[in-house]
N, C-alpha and C. Protein backbone atom coordinates (compact mmCIF):
# COMPACT_ATOMS: atom_id res chain seq x y z
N UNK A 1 3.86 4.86 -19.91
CA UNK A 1 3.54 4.85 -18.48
C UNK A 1 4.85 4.91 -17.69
N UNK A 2 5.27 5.86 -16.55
CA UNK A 2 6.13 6.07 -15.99
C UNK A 2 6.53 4.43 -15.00
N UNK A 3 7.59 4.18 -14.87
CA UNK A 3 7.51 3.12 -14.59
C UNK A 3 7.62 3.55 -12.65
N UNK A 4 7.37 2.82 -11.95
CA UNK A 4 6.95 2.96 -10.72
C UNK A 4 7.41 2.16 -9.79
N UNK A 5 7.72 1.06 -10.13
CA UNK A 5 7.81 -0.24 -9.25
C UNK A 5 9.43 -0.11 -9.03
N UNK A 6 10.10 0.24 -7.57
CA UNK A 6 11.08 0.33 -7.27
C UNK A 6 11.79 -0.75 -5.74
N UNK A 7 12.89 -0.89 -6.12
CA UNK A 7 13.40 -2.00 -5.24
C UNK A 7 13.88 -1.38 -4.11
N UNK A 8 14.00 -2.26 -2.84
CA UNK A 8 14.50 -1.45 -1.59
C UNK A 8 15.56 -0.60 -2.13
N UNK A 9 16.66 -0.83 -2.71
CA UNK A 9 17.40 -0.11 -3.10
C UNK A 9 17.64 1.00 -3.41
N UNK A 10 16.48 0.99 -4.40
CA UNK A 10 16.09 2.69 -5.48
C UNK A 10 15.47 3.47 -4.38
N UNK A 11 14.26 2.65 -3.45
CA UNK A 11 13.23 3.34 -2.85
C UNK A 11 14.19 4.44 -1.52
N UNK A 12 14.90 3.33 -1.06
CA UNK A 12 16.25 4.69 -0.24
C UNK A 12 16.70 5.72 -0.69
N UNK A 13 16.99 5.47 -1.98
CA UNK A 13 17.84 6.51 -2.50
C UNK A 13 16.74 7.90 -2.72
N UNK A 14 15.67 7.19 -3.36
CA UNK A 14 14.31 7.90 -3.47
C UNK A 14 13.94 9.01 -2.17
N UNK A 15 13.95 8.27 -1.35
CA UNK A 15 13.17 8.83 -0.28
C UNK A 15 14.36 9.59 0.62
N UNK A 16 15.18 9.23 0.34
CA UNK A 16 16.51 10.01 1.55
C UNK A 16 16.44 11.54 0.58
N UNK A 17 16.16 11.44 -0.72
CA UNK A 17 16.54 12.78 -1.84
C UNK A 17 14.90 13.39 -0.94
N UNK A 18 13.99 12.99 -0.88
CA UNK A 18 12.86 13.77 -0.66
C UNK A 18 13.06 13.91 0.58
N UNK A 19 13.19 13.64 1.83
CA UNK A 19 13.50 14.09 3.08
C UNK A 19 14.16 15.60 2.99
N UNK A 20 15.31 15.31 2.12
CA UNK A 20 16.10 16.69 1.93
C UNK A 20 15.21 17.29 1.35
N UNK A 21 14.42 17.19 1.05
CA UNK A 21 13.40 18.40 -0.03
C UNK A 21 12.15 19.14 0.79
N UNK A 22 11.93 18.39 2.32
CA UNK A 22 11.30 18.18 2.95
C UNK A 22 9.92 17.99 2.72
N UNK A 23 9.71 16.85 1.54
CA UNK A 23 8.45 16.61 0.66
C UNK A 23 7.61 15.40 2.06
N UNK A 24 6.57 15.56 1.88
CA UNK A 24 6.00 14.74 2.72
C UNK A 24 5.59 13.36 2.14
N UNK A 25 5.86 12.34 3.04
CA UNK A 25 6.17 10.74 2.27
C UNK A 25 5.07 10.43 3.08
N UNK A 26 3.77 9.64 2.23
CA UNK A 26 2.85 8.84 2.54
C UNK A 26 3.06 7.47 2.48
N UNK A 27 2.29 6.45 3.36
CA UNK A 27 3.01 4.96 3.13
C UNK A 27 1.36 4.25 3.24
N UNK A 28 1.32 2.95 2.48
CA UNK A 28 0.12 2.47 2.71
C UNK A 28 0.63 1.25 1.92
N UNK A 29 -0.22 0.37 2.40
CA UNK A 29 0.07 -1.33 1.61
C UNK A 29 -0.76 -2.15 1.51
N UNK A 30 -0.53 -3.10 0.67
CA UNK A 30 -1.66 -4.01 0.94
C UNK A 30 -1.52 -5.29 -0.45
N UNK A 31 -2.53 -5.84 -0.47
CA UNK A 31 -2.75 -6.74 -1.45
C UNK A 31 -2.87 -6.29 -2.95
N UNK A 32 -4.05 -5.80 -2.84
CA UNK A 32 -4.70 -5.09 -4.60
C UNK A 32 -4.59 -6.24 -5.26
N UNK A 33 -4.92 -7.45 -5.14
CA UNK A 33 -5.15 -8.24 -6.04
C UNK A 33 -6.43 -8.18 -6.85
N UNK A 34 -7.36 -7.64 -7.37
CA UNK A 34 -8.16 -7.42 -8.19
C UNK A 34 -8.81 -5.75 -7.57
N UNK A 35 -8.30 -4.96 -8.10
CA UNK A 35 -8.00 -3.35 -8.60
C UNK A 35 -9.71 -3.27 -8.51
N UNK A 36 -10.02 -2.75 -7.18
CA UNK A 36 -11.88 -1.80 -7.41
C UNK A 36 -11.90 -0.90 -7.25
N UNK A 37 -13.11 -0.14 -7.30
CA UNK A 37 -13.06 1.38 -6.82
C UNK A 37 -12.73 1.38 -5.28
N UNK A 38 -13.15 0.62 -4.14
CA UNK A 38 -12.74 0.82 -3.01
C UNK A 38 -11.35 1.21 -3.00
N UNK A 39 -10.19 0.33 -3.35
CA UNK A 39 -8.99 1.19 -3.82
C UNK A 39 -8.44 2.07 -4.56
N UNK A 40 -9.17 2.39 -5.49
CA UNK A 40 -9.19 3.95 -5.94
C UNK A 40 -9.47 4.74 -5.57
N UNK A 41 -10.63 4.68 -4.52
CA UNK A 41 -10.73 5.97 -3.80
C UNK A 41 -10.08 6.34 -2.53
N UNK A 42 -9.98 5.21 -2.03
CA UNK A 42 -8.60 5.25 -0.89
C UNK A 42 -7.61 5.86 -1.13
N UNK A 43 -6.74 5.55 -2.62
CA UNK A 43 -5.80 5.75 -2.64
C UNK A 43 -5.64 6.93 -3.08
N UNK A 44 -6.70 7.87 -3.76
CA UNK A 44 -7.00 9.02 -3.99
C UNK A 44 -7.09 9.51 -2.38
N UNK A 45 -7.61 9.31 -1.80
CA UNK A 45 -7.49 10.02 -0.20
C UNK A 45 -6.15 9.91 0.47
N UNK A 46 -5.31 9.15 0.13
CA UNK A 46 -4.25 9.13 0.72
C UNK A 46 -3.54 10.07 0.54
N UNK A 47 -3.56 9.91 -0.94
CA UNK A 47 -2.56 10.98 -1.84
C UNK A 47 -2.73 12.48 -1.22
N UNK A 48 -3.81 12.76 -1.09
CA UNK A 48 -4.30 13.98 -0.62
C UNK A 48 -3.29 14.37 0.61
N UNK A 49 -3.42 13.80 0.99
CA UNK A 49 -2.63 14.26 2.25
C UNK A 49 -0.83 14.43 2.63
N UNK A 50 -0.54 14.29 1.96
CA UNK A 50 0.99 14.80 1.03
C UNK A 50 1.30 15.22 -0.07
N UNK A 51 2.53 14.70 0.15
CA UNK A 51 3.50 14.70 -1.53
C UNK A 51 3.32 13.68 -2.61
N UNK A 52 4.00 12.65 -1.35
CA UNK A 52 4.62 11.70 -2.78
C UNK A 52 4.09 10.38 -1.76
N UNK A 53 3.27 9.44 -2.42
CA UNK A 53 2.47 7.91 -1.82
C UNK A 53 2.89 6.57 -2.35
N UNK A 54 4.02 6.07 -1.44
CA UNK A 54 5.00 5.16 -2.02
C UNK A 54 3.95 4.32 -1.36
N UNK A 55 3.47 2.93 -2.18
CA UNK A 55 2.79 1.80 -1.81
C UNK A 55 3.63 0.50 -1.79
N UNK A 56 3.51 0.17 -0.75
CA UNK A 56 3.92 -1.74 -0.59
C UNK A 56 3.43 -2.71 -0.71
N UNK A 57 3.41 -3.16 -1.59
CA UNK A 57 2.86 -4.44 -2.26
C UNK A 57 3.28 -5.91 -1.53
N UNK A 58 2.14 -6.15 -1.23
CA UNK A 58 2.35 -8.14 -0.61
C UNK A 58 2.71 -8.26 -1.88
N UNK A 59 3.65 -9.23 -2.10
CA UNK A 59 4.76 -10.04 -2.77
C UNK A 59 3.51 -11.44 -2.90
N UNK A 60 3.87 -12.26 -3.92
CA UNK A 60 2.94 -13.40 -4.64
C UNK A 60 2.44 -14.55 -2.94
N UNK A 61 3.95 -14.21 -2.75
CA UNK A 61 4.02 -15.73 -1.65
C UNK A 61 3.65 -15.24 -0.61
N UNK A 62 3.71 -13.87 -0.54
CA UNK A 62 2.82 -13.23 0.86
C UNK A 62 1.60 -13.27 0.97
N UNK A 63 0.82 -12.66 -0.22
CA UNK A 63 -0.58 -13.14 -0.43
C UNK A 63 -0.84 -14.28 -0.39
N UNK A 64 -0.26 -15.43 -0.84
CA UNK A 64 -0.77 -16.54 -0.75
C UNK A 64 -0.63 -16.97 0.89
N UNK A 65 0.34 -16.68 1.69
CA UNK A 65 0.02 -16.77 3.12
C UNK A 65 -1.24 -16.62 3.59
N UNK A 66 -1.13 -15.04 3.01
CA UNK A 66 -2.12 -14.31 3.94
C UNK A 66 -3.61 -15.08 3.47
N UNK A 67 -3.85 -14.80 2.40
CA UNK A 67 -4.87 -14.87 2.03
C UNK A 67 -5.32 -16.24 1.13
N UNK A 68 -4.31 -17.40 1.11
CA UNK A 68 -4.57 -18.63 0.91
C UNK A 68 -4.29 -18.93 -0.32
N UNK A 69 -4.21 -20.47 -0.96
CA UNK A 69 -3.52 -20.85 -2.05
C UNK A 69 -4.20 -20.28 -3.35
N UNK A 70 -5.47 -19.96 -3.36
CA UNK A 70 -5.98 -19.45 -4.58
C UNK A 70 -5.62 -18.38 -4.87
N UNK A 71 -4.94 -17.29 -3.99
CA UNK A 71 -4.58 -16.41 -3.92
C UNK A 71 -2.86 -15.64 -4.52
N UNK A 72 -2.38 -15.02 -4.77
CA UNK A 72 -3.27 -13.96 -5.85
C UNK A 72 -3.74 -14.67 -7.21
N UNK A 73 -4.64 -13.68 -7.67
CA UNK A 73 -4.90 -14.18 -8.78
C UNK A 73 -3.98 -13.53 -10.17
N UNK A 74 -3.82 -12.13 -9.93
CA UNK A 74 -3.12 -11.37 -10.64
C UNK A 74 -1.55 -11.52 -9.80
N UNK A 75 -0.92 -11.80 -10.62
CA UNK A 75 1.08 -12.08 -10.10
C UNK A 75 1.30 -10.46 -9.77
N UNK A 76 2.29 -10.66 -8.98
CA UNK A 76 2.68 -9.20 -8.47
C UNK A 76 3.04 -8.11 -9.47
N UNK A 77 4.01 -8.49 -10.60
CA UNK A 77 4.14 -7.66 -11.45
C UNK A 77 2.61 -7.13 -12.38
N UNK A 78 1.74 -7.93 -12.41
CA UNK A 78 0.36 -7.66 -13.12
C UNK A 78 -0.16 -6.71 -12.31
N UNK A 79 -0.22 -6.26 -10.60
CA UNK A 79 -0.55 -5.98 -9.67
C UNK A 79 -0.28 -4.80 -9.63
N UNK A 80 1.20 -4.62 -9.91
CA UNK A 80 2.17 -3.38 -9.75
C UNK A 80 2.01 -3.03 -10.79
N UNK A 81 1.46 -3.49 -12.61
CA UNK A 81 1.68 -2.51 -13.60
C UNK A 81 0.23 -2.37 -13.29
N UNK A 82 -0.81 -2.23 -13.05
CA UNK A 82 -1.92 -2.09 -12.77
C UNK A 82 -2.06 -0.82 -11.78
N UNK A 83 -1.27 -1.04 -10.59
CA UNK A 83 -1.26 0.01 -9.80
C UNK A 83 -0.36 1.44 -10.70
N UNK A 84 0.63 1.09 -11.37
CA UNK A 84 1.55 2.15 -11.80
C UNK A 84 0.75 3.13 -12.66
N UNK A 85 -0.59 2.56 -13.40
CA UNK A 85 -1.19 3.82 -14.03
C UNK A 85 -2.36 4.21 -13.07
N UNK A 86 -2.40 4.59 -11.87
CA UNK A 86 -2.66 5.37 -11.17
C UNK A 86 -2.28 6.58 -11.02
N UNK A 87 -2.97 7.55 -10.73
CA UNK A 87 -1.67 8.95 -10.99
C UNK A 87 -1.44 9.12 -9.23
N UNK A 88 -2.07 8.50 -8.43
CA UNK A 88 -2.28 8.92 -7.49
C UNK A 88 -0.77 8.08 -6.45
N UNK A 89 -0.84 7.29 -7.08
CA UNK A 89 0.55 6.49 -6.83
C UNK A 89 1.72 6.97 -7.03
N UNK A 90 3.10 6.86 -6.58
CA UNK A 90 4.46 7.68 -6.57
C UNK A 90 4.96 6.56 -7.31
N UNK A 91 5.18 6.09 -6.10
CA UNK A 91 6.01 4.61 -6.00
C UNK A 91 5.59 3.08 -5.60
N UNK A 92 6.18 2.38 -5.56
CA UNK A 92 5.69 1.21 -5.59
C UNK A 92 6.71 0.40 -4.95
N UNK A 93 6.50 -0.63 -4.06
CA UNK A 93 7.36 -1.33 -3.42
C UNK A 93 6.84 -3.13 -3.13
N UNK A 94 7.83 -4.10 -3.44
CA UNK A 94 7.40 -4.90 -3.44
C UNK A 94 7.56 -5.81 -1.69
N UNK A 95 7.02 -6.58 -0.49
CA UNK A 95 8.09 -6.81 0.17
C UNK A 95 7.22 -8.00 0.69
N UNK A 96 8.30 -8.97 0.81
CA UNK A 96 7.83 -10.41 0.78
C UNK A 96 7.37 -10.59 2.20
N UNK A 97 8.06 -10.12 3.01
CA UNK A 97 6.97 -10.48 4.87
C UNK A 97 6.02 -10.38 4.47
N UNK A 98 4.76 -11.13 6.00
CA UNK A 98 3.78 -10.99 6.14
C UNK A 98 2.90 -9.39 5.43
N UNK A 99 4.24 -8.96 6.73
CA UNK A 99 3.36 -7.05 7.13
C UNK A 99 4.60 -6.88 6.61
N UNK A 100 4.29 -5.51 6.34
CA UNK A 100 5.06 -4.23 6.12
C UNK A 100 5.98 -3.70 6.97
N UNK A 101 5.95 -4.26 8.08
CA UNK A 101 6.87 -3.61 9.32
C UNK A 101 8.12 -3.23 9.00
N UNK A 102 8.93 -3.94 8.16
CA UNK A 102 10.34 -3.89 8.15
C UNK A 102 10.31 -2.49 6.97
N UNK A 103 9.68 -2.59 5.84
CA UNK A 103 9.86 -1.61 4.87
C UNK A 103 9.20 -0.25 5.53
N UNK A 104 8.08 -0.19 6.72
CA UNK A 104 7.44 1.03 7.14
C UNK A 104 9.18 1.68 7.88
N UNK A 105 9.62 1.08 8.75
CA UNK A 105 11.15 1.12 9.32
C UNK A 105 11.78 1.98 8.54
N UNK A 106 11.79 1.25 7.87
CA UNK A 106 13.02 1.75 6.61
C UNK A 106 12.48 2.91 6.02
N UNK A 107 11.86 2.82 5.40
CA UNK A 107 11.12 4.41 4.68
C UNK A 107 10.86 5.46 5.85
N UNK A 108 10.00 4.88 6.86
CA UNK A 108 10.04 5.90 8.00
C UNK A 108 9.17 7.33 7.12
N UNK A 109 7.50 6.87 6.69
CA UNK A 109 6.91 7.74 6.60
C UNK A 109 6.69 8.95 6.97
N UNK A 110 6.09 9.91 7.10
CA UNK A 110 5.60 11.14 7.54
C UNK A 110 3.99 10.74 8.23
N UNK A 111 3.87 10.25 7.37
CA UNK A 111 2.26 10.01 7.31
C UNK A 111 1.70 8.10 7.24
N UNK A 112 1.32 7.29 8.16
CA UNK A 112 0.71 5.80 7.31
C UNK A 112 -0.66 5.43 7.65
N UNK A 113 -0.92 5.25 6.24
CA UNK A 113 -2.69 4.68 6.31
C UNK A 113 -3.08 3.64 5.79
N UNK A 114 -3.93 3.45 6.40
CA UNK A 114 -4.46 2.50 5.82
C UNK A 114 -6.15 2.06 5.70
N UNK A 115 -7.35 1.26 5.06
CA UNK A 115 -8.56 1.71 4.62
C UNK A 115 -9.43 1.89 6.31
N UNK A 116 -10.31 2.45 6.36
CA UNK A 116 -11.08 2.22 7.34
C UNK A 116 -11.16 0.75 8.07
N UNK A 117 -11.08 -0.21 7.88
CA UNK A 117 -11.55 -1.21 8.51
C UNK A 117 -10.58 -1.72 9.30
N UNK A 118 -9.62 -0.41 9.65
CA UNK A 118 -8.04 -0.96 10.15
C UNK A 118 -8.56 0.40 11.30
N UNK A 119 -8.34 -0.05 12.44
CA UNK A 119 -8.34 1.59 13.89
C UNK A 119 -6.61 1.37 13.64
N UNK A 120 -7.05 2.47 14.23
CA UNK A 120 -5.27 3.35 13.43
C UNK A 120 -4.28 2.86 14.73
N UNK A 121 -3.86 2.45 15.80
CA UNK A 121 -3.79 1.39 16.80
C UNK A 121 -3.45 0.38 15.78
N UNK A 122 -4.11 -0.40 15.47
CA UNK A 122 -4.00 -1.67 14.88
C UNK A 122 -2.99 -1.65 13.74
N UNK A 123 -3.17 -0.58 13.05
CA UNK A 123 -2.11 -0.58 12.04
C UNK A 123 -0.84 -0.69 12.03
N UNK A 124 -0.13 -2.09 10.90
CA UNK A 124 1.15 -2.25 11.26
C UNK A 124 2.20 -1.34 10.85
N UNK A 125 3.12 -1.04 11.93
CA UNK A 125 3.81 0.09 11.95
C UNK A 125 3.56 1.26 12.79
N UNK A 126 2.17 1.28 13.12
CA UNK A 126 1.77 2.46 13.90
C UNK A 126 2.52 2.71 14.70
N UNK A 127 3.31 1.57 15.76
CA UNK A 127 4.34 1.86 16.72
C UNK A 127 5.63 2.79 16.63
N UNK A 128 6.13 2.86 15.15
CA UNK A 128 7.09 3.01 14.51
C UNK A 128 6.57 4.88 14.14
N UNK A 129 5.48 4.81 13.19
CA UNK A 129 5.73 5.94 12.83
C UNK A 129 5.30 7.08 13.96
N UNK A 130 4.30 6.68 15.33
CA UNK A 130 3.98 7.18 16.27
C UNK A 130 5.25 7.65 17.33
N UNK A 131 6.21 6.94 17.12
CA UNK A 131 7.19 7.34 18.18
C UNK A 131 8.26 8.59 17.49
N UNK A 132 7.91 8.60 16.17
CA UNK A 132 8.68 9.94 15.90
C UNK A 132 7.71 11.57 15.33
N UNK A 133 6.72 11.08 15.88
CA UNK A 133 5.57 12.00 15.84
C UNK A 133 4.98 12.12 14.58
N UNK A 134 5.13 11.00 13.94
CA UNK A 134 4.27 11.14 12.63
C UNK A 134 3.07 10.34 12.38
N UNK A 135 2.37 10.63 11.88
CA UNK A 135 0.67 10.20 11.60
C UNK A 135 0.12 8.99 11.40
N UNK A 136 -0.66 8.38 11.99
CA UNK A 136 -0.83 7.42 11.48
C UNK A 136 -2.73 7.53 11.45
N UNK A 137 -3.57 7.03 10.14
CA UNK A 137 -4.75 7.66 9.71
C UNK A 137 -5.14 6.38 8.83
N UNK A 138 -6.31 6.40 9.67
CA UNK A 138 -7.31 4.92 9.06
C UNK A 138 -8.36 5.77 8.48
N UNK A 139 -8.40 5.37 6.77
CA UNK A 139 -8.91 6.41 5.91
C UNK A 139 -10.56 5.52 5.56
N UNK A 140 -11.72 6.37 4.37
CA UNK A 140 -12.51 5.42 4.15
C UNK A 140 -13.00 4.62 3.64
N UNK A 141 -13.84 3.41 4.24
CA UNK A 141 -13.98 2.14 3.89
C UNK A 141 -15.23 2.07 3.63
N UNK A 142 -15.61 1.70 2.34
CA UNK A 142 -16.47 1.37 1.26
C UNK A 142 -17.24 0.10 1.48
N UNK A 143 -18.20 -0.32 2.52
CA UNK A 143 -18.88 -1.23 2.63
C UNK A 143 -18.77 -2.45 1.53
N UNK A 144 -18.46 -3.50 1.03
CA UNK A 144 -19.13 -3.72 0.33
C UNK A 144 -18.32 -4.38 -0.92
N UNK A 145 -17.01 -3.47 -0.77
CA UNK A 145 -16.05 -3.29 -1.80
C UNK A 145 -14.69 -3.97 -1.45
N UNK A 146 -14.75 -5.04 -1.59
CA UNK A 146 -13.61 -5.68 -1.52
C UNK A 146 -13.25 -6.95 -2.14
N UNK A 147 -11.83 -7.19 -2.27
CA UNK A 147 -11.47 -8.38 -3.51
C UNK A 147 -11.86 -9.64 -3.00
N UNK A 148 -12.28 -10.07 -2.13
CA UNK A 148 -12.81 -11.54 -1.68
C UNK A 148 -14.39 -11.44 -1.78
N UNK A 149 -15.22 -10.42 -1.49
CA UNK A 149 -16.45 -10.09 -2.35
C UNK A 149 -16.51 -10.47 -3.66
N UNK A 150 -15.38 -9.75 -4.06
CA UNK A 150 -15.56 -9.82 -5.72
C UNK A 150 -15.60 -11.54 -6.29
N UNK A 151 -14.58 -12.01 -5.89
CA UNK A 151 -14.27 -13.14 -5.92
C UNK A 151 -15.25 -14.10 -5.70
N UNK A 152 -15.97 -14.04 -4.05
CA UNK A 152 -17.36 -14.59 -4.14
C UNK A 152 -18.60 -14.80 -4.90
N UNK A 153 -18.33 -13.23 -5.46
CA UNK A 153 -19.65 -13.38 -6.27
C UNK A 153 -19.44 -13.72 -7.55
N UNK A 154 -18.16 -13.53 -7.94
CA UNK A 154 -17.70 -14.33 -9.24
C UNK A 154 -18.19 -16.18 -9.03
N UNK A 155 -17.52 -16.27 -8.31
CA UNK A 155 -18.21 -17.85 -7.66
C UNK A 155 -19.19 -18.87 -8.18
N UNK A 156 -20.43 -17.61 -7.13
CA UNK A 156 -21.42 -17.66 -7.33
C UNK A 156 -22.27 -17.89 -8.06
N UNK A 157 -21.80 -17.41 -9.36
CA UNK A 157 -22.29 -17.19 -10.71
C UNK A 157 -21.59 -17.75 -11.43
């Protein structure tokens, strides 16, 4: 399996070589703490719409902010080798803030999305990639399908 998971470091060097290539850089982030089809097919739609779909990963202690002490269940590296056999995935980025803001900055997409249940307004970064005329696209959202669902109904039962 190609390995995927790259540090701010690599991901510059990465993405400054594809600018020159004038490859189109997709950006999208999130949790993925328990891997469903809702994120497979997202992330299959993302892909679509470029080149190359570098993803940012909430970091262990970010999720657990965000989304509370039980949270994650899968550690980031379990998260990220999980995401890496995706084909639909480039790259992979890990980044401990809340949001993504600082790494959307830095990469400075072409293109950022994120699932339907986000208006493209709302999306963090939108400010950023909107002021240099690049895209920002709230893709679709799968009723139904999501990791705190899952979790619930694990629960449950």
């Amino acid at each position: 399996m190609k390995h995927k998971l790259k540090t701010w470091d690599e991901i510059t060097k990465i993405v400054k070589e594809l600018k020159s290539q004038n490859r189109k850089i997709i950006f999208t982030n999130g949790c993925f703490d328990i891997l469903h089809s809702g994120h497979v097919k997202y992330l299959a739609e993302a892909e679509e719409l470029g080149d190359i779909l570098i993803l940012g990963l909430n970091s262990d202690s970010s999720v657990k902010r965000l989304k509370g002490n039980d949270r994650p269940i899968n550690n980031e590296i379990e998260r990220a080798t999980v995401l890496s056999a995706l084909s639909t995935v480039s790259y992979i980025v890990i980044f401990e803030d809340d949001t993504p803001y600082m790494l959307i900055n830095h990469i400075k997409p072409n293109i950022l999305v994120k699932g339907g249940d986000w208006k493209p307004e709302e999306i963090v970064g939108s400010d950023i990639v909107s002021s240099y005329n690049g895209e920002v696209k709230s893709l679709s959202f799968i009723e139904g399908k999501s990791t705190t669902d899952i979790i619930n109904k694990m629960k449950e039962k």
